[in-house]
N, C-alpha and C. Protein backbone atom coordinates (compact mmCIF):
# COMPACT_ATOMS: atom_id res chain seq x y z
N UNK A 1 0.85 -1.19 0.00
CA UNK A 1 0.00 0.00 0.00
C UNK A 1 0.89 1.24 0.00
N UNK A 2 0.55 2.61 -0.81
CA UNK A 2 1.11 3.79 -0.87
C UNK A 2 1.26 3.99 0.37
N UNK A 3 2.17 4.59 0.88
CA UNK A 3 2.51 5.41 1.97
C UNK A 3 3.15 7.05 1.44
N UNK A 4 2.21 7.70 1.58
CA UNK A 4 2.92 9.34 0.98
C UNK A 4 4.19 9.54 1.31
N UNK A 5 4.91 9.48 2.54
CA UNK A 5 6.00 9.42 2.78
C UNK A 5 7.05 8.44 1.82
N UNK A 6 6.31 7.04 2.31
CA UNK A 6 7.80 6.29 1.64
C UNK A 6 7.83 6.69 0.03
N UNK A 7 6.66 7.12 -0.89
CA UNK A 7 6.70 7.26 -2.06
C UNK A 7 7.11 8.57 -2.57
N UNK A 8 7.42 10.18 -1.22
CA UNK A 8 8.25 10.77 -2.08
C UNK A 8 9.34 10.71 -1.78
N UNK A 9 9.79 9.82 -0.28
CA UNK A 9 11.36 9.36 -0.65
C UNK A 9 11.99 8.87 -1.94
N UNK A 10 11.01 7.46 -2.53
CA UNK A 10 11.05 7.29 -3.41
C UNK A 10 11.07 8.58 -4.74
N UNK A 11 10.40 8.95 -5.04
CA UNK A 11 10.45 9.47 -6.16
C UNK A 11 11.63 10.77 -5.95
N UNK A 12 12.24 11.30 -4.69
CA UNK A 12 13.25 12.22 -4.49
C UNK A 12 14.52 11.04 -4.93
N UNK A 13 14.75 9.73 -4.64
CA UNK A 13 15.88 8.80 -4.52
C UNK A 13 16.31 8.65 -6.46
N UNK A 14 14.80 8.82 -6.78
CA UNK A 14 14.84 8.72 -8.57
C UNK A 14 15.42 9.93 -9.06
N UNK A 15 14.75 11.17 -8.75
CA UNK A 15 14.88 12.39 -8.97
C UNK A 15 16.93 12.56 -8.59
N UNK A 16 17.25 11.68 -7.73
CA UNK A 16 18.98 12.05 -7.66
C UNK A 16 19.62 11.63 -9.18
N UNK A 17 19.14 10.93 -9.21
CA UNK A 17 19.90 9.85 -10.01
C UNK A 17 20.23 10.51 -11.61
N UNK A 18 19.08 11.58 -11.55
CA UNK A 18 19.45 12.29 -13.49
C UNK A 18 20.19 13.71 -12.41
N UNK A 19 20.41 13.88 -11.47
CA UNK A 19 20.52 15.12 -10.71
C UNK A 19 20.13 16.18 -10.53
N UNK A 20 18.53 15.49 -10.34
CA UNK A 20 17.54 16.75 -10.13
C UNK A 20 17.27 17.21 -8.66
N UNK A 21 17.14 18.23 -8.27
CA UNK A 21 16.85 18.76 -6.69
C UNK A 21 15.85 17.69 -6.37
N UNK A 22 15.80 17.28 -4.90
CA UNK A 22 14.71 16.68 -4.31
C UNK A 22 13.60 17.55 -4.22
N UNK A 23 12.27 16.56 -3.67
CA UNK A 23 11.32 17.65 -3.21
C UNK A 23 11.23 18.08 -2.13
N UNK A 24 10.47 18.75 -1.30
CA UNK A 24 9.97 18.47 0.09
C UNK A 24 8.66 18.41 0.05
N UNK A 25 8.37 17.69 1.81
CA UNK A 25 6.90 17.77 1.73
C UNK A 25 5.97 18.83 1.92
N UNK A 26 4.77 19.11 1.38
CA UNK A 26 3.77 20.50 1.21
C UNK A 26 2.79 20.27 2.09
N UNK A 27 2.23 20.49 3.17
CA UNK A 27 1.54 20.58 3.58
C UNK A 27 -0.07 20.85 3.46
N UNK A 28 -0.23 21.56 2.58
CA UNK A 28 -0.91 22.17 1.94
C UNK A 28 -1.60 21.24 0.50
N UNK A 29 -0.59 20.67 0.17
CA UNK A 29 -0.32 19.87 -1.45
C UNK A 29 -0.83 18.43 -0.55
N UNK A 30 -0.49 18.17 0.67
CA UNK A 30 -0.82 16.72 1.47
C UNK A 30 -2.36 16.77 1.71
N UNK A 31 -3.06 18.22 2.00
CA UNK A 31 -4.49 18.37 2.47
C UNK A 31 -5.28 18.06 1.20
N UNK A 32 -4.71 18.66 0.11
CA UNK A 32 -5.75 18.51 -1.27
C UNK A 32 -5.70 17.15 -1.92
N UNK A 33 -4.42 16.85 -1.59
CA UNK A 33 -3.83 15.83 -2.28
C UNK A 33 -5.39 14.69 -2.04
N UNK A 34 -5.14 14.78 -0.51
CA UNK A 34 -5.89 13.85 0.89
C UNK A 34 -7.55 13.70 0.69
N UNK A 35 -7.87 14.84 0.25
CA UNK A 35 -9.51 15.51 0.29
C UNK A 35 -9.94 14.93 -1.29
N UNK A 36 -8.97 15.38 -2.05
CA UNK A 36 -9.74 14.78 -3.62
C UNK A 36 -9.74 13.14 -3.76
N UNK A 37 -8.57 12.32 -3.03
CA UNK A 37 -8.97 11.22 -3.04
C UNK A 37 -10.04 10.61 -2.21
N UNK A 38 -10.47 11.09 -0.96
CA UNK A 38 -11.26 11.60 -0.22
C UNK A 38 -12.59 11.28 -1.13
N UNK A 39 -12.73 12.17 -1.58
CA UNK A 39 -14.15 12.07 -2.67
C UNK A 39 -14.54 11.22 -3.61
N UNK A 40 -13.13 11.52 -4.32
CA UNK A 40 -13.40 10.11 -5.66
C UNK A 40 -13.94 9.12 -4.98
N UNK A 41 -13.47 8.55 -3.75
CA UNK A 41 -13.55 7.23 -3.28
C UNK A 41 -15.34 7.70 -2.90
N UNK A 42 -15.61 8.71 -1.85
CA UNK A 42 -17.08 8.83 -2.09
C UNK A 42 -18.19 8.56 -2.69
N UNK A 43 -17.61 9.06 -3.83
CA UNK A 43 -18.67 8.94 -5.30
C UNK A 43 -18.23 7.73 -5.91
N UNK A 44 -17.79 6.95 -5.49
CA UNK A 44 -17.00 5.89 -6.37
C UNK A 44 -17.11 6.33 -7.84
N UNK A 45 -16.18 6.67 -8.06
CA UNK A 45 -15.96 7.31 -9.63
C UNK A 45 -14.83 6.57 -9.70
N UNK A 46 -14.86 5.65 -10.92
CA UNK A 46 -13.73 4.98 -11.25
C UNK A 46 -13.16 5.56 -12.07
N UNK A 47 -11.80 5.25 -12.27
CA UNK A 47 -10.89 6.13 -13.47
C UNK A 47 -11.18 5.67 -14.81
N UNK A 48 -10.89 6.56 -15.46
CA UNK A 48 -11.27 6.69 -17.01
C UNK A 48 -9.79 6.98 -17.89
N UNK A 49 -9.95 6.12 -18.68
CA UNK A 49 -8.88 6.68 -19.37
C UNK A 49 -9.39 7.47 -20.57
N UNK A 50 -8.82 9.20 -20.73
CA UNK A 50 -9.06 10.25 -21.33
C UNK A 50 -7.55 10.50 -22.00
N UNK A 51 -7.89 11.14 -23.39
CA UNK A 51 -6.83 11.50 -24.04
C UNK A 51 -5.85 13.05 -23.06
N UNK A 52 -5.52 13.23 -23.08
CA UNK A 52 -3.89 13.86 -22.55
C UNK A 52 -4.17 15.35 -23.50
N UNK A 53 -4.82 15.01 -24.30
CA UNK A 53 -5.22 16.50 -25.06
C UNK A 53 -6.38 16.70 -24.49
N UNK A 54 -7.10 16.52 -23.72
CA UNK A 54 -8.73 16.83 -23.14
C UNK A 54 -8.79 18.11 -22.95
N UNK A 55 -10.20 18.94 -23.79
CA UNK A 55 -10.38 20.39 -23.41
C UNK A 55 -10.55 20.76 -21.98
N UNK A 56 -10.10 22.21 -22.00
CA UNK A 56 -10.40 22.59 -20.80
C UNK A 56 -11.50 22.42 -20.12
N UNK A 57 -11.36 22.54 -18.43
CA UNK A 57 -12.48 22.22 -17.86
C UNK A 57 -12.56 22.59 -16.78
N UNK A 58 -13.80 22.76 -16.03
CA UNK A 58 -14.13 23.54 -15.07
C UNK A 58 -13.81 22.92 -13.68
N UNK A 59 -12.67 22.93 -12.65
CA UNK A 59 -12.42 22.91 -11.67
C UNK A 59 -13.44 22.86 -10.43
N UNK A 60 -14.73 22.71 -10.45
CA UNK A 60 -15.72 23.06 -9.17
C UNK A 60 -15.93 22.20 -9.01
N UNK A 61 -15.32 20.78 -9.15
CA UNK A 61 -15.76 19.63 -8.25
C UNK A 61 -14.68 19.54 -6.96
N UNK A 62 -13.39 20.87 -7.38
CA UNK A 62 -12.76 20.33 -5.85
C UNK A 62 -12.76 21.59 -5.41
N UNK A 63 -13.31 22.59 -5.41
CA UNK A 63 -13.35 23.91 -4.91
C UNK A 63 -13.88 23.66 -3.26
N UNK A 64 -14.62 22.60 -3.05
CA UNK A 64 -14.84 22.21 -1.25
C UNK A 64 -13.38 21.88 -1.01
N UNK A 65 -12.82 21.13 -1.83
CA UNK A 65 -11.86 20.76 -1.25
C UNK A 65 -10.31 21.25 -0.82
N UNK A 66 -10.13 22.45 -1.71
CA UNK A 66 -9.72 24.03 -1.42
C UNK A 66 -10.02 24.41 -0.15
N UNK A 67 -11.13 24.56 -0.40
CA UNK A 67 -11.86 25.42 1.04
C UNK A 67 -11.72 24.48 2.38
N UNK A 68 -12.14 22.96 2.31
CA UNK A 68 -11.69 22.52 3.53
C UNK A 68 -10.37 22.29 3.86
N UNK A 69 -9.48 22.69 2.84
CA UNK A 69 -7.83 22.49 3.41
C UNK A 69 -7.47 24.19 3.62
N UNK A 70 -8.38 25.31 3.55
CA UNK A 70 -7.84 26.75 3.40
C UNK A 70 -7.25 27.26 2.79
N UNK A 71 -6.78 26.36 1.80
CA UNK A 71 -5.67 26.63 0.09
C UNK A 71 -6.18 28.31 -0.50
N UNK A 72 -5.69 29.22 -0.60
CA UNK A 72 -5.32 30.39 -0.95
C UNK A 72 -5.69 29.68 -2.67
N UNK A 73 -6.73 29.81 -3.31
CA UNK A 73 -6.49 29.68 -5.08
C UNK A 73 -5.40 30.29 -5.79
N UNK A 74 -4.88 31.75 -4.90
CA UNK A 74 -3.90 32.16 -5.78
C UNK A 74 -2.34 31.63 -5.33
N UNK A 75 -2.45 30.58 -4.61
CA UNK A 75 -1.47 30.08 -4.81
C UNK A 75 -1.44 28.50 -5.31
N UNK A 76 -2.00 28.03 -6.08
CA UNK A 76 -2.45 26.73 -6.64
C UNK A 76 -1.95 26.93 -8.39
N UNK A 77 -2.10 28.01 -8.78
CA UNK A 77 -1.88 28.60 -10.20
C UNK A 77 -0.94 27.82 -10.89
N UNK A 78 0.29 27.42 -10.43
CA UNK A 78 1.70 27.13 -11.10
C UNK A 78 1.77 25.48 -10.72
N UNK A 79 0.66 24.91 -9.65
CA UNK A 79 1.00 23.53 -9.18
C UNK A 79 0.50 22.83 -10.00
N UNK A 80 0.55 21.14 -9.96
CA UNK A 80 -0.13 20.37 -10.81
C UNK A 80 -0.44 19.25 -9.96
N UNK A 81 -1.93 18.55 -10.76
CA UNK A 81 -2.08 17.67 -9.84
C UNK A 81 -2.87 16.20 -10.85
N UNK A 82 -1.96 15.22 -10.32
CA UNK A 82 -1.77 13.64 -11.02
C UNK A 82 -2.52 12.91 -10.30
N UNK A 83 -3.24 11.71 -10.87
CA UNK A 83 -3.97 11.23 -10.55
C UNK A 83 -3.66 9.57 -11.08
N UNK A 84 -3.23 8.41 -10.66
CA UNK A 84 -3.08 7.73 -11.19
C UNK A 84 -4.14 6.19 -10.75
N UNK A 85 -4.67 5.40 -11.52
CA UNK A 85 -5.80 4.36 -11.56
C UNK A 85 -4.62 2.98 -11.31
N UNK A 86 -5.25 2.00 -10.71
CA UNK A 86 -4.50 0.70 -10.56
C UNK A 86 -3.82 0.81 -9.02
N UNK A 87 -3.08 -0.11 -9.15
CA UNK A 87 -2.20 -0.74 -7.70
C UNK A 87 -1.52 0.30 -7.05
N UNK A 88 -1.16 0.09 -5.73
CA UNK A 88 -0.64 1.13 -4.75
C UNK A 88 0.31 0.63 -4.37
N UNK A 89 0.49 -0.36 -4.40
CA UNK A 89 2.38 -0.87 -4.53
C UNK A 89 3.34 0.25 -4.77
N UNK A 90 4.06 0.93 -3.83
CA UNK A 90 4.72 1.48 -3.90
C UNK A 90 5.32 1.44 -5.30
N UNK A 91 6.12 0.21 -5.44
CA UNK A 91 6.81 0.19 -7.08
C UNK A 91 5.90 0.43 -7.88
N UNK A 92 5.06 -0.10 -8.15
CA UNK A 92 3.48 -0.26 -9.07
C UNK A 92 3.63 1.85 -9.29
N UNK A 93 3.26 2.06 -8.33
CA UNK A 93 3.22 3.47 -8.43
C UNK A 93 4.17 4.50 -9.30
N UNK A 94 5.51 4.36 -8.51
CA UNK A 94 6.26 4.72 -9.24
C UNK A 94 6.83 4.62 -10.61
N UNK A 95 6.72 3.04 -11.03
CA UNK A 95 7.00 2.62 -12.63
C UNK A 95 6.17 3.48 -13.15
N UNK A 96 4.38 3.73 -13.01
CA UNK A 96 3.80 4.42 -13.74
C UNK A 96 3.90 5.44 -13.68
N UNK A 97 4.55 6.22 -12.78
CA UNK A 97 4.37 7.75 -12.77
C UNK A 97 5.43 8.08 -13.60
N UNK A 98 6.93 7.47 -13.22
CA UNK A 98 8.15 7.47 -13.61
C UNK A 98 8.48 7.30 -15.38
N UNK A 99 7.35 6.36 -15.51
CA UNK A 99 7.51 5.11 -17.36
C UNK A 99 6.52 6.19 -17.86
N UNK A 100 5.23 6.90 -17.60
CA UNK A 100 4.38 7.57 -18.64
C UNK A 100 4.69 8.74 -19.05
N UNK A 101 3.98 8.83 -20.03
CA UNK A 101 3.56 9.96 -20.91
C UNK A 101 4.14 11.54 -19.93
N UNK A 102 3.84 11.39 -18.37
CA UNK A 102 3.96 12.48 -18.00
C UNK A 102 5.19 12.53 -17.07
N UNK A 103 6.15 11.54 -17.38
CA UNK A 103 7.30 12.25 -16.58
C UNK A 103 8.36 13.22 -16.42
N UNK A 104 7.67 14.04 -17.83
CA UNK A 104 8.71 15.41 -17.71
C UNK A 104 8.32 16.26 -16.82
N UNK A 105 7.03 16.21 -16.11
CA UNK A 105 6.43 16.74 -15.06
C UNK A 105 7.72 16.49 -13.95
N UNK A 106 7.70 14.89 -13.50
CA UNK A 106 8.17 14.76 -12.58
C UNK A 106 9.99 15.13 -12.36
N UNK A 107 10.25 15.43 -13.96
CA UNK A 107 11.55 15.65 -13.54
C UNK A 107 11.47 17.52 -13.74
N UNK A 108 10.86 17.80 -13.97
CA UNK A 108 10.65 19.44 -13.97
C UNK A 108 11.08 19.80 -12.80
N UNK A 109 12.28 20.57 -12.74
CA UNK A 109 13.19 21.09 -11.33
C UNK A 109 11.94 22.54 -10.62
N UNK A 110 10.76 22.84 -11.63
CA UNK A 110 9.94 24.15 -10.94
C UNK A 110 9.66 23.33 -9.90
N UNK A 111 9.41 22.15 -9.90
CA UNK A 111 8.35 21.27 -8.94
C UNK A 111 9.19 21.06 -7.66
N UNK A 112 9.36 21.70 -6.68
CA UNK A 112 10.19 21.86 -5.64
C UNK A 112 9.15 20.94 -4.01
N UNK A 113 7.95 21.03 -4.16
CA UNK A 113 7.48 20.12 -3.12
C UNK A 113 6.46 19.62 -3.63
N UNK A 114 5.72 18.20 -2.68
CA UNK A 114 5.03 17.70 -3.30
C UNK A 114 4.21 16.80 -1.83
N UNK A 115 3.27 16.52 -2.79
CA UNK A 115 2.84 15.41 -1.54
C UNK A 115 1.53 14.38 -2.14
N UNK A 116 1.66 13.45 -1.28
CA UNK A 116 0.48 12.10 -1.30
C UNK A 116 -0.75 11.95 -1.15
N UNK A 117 -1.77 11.95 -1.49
CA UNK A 117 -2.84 11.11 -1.16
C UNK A 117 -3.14 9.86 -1.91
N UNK A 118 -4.25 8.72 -1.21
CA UNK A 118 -4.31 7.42 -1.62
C UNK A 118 -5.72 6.56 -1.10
N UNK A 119 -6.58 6.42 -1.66
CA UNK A 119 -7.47 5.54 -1.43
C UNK A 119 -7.65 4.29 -2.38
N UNK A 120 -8.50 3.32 -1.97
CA UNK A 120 -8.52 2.21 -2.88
C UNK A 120 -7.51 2.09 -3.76
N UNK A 121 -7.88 2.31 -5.14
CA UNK A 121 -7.05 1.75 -6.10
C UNK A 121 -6.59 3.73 -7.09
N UNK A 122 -6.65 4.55 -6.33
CA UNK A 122 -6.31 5.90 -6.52
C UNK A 122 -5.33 6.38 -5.98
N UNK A 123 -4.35 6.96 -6.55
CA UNK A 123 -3.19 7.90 -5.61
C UNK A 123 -3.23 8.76 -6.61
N UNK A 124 -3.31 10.23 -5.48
CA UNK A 124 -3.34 11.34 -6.12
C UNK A 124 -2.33 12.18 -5.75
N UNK A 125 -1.46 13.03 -6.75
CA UNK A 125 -0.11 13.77 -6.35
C UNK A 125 -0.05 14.84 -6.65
N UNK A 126 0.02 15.62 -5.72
CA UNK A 126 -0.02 17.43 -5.52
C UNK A 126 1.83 17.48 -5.95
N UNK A 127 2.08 18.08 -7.24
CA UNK A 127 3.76 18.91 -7.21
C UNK A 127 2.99 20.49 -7.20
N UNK A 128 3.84 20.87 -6.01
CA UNK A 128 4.10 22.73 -5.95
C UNK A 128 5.33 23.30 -5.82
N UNK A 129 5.11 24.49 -6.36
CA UNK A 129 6.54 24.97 -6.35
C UNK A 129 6.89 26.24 -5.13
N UNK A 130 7.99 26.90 -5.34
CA UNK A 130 8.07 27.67 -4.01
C UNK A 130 7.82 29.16 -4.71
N UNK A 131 7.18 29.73 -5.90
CA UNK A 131 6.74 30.56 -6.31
C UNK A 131 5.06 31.12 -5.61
N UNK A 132 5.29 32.38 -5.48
CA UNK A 132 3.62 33.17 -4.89
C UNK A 132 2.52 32.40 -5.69
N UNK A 133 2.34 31.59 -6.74
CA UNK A 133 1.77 30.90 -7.45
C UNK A 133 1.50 29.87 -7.57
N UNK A 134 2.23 28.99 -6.61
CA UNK A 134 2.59 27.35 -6.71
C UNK A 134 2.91 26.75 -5.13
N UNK A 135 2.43 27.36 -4.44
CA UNK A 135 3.12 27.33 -2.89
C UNK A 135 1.62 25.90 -2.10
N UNK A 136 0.75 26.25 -2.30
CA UNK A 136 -0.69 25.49 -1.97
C UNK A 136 -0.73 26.22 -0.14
N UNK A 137 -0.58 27.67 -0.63
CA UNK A 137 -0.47 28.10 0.76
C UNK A 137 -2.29 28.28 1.65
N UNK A 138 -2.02 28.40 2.89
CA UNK A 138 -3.16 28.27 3.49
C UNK A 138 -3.92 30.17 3.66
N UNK A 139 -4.96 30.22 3.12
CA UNK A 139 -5.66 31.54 3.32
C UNK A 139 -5.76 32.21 3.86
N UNK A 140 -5.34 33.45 4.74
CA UNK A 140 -5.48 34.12 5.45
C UNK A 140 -6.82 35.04 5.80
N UNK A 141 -7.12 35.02 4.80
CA UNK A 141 -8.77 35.90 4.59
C UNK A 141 -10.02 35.07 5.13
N UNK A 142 -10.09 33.67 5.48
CA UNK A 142 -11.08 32.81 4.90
C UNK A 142 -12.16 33.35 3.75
N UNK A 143 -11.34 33.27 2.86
CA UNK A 143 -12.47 33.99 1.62
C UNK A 143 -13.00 32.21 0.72
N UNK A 144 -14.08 32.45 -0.03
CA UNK A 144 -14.46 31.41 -0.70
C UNK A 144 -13.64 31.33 -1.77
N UNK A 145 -12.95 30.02 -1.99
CA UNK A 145 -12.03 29.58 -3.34
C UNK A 145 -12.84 28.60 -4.33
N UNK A 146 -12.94 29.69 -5.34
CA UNK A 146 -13.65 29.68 -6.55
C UNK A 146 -12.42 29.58 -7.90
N UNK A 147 -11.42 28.41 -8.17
CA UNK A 147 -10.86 28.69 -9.07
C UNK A 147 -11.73 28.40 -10.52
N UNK A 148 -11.00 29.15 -11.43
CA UNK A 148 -12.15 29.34 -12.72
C UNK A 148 -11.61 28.03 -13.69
N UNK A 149 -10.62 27.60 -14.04
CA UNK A 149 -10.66 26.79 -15.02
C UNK A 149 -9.69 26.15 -14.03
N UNK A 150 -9.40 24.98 -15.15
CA UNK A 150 -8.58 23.82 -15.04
C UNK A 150 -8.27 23.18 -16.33
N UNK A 151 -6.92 23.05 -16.66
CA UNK A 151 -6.80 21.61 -17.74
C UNK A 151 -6.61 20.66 -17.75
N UNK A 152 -7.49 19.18 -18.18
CA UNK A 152 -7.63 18.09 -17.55
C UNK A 152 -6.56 16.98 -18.80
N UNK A 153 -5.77 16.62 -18.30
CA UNK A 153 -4.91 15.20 -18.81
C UNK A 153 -5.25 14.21 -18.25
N UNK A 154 -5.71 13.16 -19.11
CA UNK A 154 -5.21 11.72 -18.86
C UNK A 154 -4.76 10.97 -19.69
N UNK A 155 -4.22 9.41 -19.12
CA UNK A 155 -4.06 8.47 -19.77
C UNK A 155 -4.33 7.55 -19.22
N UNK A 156 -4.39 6.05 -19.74
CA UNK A 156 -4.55 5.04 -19.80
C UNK A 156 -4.74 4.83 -17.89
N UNK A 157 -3.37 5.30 -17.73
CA UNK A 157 -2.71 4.71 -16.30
C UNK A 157 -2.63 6.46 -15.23
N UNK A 158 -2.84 7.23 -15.64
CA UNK A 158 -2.48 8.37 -15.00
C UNK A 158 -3.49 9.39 -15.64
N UNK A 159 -3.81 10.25 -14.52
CA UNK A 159 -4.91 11.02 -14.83
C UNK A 159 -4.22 12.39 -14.40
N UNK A 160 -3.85 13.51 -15.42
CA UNK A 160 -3.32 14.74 -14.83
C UNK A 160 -3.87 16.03 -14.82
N UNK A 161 -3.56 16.58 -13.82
CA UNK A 161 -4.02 17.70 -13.80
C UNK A 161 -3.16 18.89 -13.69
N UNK A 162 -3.13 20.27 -14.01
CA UNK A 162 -2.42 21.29 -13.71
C UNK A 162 -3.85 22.42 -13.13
N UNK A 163 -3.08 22.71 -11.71
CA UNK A 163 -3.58 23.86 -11.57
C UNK A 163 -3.57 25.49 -12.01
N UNK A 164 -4.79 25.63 -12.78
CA UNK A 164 -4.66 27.30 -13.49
C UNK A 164 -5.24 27.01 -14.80
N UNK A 165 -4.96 26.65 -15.18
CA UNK A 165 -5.33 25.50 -15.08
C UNK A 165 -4.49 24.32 -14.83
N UNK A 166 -4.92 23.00 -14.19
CA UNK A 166 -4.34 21.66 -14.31
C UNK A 166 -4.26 21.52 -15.62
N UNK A 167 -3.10 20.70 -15.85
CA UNK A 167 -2.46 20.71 -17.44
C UNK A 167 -1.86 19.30 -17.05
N UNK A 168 -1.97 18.59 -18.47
CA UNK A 168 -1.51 16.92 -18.34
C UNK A 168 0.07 17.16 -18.25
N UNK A 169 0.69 16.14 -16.91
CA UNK A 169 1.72 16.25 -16.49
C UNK A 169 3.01 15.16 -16.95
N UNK A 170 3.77 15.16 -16.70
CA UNK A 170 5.19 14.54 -16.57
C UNK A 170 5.91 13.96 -18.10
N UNK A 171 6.66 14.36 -18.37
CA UNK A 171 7.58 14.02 -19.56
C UNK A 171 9.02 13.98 -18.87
């Protein structure tokens, strides 16, 4: 089973190896991460595999989930967020995040922290960066977070998102 921890050791231990900066963990990126798998599992919504070119799309199915972690929208802008279908096997996990379509995401040095969530047969992965834009910082206002779009990626094995839209991730 995923463990958020042991899997971004993992993926920081990969990340040495082409000599890319590690991540750290986000706090912030751990709450949303936590809350959207959270739901899927709710609604039992099983994964779909969607083309990686999918039009834009409207973000308001996790705007509660913003709001119950206190996520600031304007700092979500620059982050991205992955979604991958199948086994939680730590390895299982990583081959697919690591082997697809989207691991230029994961070696993208903007992506400076990151974090886990995991239910059933779902793990979902918050990368943020340390930019006013990408931080998944917590709100100071309690104002309502209403982000306006999103761009939705998937594939077969991985479902991506970029915040500002979510944009299909990792090469």
């Amino acid at each position: 089973m995923v463990a958020g921890d042991k899997l971004l050791r993992r993926f920081n231990y990969w990340r040495t190896s082409p000599q890319i900066p590690t991540v750290k963990y986000n706090y912030g990126a751990a709450c949303v991460a936590d809350k959207i798998a959270d739901q899927l599992e709710r609604q039992h919504q099983p994964c779909k595999a969607i083309s990686p070119t999918a039009p834009e799309a409207q973000f308001s199915n996790y705007t509660e989930q913003l709001s119950e972690c206190q996520i600031d929208v304007n700092t979500i802008k620059d982050g991205a967020l992955i979604m991958e279908c199948g086994s939680l096997e730590v390895d299982v996990v990583h081959f697919n995040f690591t082997k697809s379509q989207f691991v230029k995401y994961f070696k993208n040095t903007k992506y400076t922290t990151a974090n886990f969530g995991a239910k059933h047969d779902l793990v979902v992965v918050v990368l943020a960066t340390e930019t006013p834009g990408g931080k998944f910082c917590k709100s100071t206002s309690g104002a309502q977070f209403v982000p306006n779009k999103v761009f939705v990626g998937f594939s077969a094995v991985v479902v991506a998102m970029f915040l500002e839209g979510f944009v299909g991730l990792f090469y």
